[in-house]
N, C-alpha and C. Protein backbone atom coordinates (compact mmCIF):
# COMPACT_ATOMS: atom_id res chain seq x y z
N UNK A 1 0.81 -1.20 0.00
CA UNK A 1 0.00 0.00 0.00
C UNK A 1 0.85 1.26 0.00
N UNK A 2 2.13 0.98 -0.07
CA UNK A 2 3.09 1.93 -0.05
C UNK A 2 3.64 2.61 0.89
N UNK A 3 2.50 2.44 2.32
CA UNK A 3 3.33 2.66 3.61
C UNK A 3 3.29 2.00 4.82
N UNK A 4 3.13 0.84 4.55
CA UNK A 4 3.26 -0.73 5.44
C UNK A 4 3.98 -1.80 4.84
N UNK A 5 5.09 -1.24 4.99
CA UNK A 5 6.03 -2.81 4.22
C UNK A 5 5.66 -3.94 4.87
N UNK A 6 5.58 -4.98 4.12
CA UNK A 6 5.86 -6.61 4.76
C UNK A 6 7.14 -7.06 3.76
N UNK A 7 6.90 -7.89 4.62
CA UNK A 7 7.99 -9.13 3.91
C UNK A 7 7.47 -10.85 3.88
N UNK A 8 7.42 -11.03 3.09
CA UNK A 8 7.03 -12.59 3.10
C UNK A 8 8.26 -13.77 3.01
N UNK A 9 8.46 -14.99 3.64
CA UNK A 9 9.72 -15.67 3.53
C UNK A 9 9.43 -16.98 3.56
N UNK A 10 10.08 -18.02 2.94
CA UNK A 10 9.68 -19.45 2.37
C UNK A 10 11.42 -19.53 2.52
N UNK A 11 11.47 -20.98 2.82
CA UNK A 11 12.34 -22.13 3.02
C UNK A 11 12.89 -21.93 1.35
N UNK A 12 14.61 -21.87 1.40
CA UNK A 12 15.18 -21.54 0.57
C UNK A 12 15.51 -23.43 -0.34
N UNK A 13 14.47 -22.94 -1.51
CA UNK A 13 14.53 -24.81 -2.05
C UNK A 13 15.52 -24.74 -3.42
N UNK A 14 15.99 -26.41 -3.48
CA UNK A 14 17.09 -26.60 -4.36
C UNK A 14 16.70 -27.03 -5.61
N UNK A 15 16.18 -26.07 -6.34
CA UNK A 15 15.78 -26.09 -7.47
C UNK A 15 15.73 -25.15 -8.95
N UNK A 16 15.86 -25.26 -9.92
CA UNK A 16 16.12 -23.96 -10.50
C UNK A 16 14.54 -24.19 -11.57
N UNK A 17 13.49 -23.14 -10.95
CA UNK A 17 12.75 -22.97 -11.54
C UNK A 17 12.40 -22.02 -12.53
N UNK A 18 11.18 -21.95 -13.25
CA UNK A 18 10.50 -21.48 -14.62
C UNK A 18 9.16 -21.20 -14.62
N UNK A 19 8.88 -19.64 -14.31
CA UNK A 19 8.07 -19.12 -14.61
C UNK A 19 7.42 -18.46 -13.05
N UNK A 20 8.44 -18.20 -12.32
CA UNK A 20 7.68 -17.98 -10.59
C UNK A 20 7.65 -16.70 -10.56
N UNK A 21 8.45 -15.84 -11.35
CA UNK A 21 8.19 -14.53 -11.52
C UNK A 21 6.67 -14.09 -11.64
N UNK A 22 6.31 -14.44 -13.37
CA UNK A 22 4.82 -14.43 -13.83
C UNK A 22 4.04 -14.88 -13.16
N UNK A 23 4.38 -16.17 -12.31
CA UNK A 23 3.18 -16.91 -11.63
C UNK A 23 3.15 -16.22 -10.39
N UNK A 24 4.18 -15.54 -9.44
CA UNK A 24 3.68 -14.94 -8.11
C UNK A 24 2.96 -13.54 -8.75
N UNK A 25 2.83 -12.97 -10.08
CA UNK A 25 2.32 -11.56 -10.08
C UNK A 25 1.03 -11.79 -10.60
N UNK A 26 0.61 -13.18 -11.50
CA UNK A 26 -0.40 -13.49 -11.68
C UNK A 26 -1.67 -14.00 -10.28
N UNK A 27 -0.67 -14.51 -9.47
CA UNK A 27 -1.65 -14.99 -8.51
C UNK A 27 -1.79 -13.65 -7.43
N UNK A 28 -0.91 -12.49 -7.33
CA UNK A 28 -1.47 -11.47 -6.44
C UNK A 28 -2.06 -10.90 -7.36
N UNK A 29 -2.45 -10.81 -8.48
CA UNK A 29 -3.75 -10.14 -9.44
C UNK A 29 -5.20 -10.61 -9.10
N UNK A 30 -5.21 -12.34 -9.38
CA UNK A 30 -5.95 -13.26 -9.25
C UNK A 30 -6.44 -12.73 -7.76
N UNK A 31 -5.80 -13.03 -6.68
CA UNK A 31 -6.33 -12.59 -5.38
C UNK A 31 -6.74 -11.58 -4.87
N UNK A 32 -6.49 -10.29 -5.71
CA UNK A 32 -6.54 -9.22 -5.40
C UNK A 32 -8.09 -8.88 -5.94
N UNK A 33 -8.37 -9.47 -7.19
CA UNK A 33 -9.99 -9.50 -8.04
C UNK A 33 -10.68 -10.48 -7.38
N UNK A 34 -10.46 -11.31 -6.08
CA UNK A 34 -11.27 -12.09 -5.63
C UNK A 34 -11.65 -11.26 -4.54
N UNK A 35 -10.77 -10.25 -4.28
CA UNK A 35 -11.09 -9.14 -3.12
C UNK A 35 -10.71 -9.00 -1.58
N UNK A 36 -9.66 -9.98 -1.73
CA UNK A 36 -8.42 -9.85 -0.97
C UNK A 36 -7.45 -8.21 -0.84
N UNK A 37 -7.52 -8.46 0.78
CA UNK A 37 -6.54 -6.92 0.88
C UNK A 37 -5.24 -7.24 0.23
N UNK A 38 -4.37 -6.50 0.31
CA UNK A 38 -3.21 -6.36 -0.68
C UNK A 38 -2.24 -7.65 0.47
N UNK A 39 -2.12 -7.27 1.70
CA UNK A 39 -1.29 -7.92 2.27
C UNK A 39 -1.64 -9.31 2.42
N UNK A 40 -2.59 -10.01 2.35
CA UNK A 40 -3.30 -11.09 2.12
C UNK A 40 -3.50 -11.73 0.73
N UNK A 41 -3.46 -11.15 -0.15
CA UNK A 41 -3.03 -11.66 -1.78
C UNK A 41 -1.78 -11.75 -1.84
N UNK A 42 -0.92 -11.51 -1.21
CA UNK A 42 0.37 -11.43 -1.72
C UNK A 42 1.25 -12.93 -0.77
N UNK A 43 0.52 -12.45 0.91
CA UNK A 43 0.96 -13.71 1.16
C UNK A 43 0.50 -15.12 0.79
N UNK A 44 -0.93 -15.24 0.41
CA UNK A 44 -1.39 -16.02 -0.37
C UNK A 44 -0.34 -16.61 -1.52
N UNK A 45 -0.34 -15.68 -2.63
CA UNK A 45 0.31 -15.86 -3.84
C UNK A 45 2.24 -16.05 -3.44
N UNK A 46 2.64 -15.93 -2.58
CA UNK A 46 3.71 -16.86 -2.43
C UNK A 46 3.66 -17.71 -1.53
N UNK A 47 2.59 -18.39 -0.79
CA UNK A 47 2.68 -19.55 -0.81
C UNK A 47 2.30 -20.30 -1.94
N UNK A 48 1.27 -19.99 -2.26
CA UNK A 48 0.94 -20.26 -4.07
C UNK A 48 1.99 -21.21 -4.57
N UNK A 49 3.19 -20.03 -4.98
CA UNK A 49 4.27 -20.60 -5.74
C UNK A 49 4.85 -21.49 -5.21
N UNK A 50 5.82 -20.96 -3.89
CA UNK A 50 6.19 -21.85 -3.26
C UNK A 50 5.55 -23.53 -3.44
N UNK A 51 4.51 -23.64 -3.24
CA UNK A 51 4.04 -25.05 -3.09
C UNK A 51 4.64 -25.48 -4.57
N UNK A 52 4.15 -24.86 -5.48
CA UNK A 52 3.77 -24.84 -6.43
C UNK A 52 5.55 -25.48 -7.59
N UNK A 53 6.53 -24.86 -7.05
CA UNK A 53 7.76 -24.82 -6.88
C UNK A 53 8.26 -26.23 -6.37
N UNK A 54 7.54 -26.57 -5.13
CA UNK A 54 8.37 -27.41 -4.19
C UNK A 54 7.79 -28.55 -4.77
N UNK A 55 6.97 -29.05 -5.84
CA UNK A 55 6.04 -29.98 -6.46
C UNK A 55 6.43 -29.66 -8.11
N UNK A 56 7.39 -28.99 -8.41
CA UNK A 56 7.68 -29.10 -9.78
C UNK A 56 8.10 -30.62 -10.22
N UNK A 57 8.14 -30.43 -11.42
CA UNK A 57 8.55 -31.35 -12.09
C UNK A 57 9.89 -31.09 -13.50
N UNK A 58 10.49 -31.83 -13.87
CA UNK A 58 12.03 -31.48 -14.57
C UNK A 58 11.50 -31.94 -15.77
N UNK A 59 10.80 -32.19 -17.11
CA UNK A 59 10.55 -32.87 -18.22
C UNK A 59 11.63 -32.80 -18.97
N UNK A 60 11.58 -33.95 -19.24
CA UNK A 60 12.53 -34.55 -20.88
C UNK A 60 13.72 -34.77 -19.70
N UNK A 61 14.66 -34.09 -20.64
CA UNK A 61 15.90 -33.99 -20.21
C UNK A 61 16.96 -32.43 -19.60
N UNK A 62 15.91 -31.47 -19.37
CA UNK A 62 16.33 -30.21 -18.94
C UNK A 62 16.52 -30.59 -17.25
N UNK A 63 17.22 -29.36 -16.82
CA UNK A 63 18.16 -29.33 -15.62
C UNK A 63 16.15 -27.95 -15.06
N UNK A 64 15.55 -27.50 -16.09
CA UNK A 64 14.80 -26.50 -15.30
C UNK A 64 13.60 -27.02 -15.23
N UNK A 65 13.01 -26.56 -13.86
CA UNK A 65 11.52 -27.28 -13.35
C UNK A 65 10.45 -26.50 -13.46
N UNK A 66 9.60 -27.03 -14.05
CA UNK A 66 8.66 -26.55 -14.80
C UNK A 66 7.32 -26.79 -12.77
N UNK A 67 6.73 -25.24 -12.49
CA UNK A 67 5.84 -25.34 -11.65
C UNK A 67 4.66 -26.55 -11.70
N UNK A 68 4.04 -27.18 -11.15
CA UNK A 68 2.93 -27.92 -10.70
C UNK A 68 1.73 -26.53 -10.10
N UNK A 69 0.88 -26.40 -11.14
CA UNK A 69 0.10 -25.37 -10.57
C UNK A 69 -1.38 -26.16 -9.66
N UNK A 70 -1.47 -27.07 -9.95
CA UNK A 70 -2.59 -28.30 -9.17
C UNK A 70 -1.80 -29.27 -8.36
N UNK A 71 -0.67 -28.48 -7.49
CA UNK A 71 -0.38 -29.18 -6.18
C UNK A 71 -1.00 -29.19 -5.24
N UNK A 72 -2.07 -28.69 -5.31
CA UNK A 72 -2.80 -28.49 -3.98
C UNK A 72 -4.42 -29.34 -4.38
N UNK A 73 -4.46 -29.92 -5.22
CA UNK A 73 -5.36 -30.24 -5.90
C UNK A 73 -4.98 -32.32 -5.67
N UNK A 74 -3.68 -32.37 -5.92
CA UNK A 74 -3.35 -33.70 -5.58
C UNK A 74 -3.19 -34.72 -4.22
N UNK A 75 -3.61 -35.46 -4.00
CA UNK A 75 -3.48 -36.17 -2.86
C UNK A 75 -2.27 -36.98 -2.70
């Protein structure tokens, strides 16, 4: 809001991911039009990723992990 900083912080994981940029600014958009305050979309949307991250997957033969956006969806 421009004059209440937070900070949000997640467990530093060993992975080199693809696409967490777009996906944490898409999901504080997403949360923000569901009508979430700002500080509550945002911590939302990086746990989002995070999960989202920690449930990737590596296809073919690349070294980069492609997000699992229905980790939270799987049992």
């Amino acid at each position: 809001d421009g004059r209440n900083p937070a900070a949000f912080a997640h467990e530093r994981l060993d992975v080199e991911g693809h696409g967490t940029g777009c996906a944490l600014a898409s999901a504080i958009a997403a949360n923000l039009c569901k009508g979430m305050a700002l500080v509550d979309a945002c911590k939302e949307a990086t746990d989002y990723v995070h999960g989202a991250l920690r449930h990737a997957c590596r296809p073919g033969r690349g070294h980069v992990a492609v997000l699992d956006h229905f980790w939270k969806h799987r049992s």
